[in-house]
Protein backbone atom coordinates (compact mmCIF):
# COMPACT_ATOMS: atom_id res chain seq x y z
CA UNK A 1 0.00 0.00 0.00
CA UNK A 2 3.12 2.56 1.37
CA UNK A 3 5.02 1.51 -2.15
CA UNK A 4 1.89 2.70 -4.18
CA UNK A 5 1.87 5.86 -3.35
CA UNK A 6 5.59 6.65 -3.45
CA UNK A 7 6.33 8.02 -7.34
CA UNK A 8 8.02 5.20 -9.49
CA UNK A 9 8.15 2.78 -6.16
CA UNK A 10 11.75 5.09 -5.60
CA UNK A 11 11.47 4.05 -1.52
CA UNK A 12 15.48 4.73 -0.99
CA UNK A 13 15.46 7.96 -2.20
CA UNK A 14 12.15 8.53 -0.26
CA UNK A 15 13.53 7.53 2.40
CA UNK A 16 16.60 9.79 2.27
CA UNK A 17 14.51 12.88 1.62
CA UNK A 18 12.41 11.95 4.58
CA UNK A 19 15.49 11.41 7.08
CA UNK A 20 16.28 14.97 5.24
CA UNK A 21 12.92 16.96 6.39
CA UNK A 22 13.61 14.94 10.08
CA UNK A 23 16.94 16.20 10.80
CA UNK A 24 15.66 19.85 9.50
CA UNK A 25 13.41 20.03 11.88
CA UNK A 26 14.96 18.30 14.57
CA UNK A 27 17.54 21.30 13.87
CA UNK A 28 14.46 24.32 14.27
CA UNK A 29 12.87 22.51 16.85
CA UNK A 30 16.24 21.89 19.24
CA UNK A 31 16.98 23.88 21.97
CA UNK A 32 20.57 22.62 22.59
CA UNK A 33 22.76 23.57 19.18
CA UNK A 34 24.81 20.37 19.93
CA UNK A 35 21.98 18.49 18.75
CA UNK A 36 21.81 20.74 15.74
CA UNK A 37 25.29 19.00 14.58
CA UNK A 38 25.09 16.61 11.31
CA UNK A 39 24.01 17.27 7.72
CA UNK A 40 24.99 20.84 7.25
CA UNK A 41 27.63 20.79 4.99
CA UNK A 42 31.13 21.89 5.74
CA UNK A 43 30.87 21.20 9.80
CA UNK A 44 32.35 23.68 11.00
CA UNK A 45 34.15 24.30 15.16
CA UNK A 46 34.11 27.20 16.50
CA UNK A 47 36.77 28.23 19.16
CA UNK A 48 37.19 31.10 21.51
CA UNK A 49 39.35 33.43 23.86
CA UNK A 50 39.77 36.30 24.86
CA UNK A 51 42.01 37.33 21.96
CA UNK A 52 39.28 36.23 19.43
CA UNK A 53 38.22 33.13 17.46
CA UNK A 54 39.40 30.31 15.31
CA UNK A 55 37.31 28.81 13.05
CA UNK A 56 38.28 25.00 11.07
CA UNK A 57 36.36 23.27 8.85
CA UNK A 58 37.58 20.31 6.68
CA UNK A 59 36.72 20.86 2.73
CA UNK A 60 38.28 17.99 0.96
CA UNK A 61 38.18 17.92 -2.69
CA UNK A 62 38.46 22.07 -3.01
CA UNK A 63 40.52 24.12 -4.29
CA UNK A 64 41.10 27.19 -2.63
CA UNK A 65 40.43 29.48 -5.16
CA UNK A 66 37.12 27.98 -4.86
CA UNK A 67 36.39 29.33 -1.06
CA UNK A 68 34.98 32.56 -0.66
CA UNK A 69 35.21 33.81 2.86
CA UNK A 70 33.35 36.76 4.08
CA UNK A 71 32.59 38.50 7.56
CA UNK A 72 29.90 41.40 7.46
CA UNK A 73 29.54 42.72 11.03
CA UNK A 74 29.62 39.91 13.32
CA UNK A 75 28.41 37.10 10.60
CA UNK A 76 30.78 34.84 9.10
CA UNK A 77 30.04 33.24 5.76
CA UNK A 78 31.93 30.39 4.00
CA UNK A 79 30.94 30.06 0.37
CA UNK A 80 32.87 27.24 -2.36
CA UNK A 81 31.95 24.67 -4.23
CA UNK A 82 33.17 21.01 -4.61
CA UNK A 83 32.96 19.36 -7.92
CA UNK A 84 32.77 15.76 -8.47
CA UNK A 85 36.10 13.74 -8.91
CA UNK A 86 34.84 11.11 -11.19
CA UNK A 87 33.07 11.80 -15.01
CA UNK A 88 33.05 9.20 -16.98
CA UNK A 89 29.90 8.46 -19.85
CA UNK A 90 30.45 4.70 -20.15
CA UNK A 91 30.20 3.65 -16.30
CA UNK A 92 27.38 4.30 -13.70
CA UNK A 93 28.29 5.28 -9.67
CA UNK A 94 27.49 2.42 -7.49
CA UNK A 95 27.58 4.36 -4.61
CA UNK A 96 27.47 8.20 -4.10
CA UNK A 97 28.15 9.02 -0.44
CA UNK A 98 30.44 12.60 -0.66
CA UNK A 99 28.39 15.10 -1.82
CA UNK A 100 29.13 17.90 -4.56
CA UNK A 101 28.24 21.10 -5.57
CA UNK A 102 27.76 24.23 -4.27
CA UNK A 103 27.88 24.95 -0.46
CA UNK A 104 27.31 27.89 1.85
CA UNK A 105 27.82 28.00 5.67
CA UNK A 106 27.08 31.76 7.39
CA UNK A 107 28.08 31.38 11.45
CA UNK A 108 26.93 34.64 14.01
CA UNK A 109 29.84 35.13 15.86
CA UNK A 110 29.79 36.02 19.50
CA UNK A 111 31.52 39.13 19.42
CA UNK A 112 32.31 41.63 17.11
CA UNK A 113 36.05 41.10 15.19
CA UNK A 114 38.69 43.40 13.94
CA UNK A 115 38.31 42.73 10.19
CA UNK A 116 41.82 44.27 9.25
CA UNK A 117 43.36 41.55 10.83
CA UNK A 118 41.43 38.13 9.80
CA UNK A 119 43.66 35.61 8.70
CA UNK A 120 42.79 32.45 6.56
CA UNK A 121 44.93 29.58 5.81
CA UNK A 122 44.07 26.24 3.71
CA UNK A 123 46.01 23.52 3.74
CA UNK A 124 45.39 19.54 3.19
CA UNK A 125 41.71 20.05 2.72
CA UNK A 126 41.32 22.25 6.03
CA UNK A 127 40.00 25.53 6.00
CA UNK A 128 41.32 27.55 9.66
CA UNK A 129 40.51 31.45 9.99
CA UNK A 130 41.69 33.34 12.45
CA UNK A 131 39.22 36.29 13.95
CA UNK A 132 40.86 38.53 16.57
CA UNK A 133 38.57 40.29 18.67
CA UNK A 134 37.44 43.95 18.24
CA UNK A 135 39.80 46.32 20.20
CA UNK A 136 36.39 47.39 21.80
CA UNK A 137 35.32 44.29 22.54
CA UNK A 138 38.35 42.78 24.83
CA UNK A 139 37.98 42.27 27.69
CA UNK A 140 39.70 44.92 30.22
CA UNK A 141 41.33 44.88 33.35
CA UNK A 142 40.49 47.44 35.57
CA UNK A 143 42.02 48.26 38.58
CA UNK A 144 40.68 49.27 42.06
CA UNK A 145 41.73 52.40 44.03
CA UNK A 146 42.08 52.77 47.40
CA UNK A 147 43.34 55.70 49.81
């Protein structure tokens, strides 16, 4: 009855767009963003200090010519695209499990950065950015008085 009604009895690819829709809104319905972790593609970690924030993400398969980083007041976006590794006419994938294509990852950050001073480096498929933290936004020592 279930395969009837799925178009051209397709029930793995059904079945992968439904785990899809799940884990979307298992993301908007979570209230703990560790949860949130899984399909969203690069995963990205997200350190920080006092001095500012790193920011790694493994991207194997691009070039880095392909990555477009950007940082617009506090918001960090990733942008690149992956293309696939194998084109050939005469043979047919068995199985497909790395995806391709275009990909775009935008992270609020939780302070505001100096952007004179952001620093990328890629290097065996891993993408690290350094964000210092706004002058302004340091934290300060200040010292107490007393006569």
């Amino acid at each position: 009855m279930l395969l009837q009604r799925i178009p051209n009895h397709d029930v793995m690819s059904s079945l992968s767009e439904m785990h899809r829709l799940q884990q979307q809104l298992n993301r908007l319905l979570s209230l703990d963003d560790v949860s949130a972790v899984g399909d969203e593609f690069p995963a990205i970690n997200v350190w920080t200090s006092a001095e500012g924030a790193i920011v790694r993400t493994e991207i194997p398969g691009v070039n880095s010519d392909q990555i477009d980083i950007s940082l617009v007041n506090d918001t960090l976006t990733i942008k690149g695209e992956r293309c696939s590794d194998f084109k050939k006419d005469n043979e047919r994938c068995h199985r497909q499990e790395r995806g391709f294509g275009q990909f775009v990852r935008s992270i609020k950050l939780p302070f505001a950065i100096d952007p004179d001073s952001v620093k990328a480096e890629f290097r065996d498929g891993v993408l690290q950015i350094d964000l210092p933290r706004s002058a302004s936004e340091k934290p300060r020592r200040i010292s107490v008085l007393s006569e």
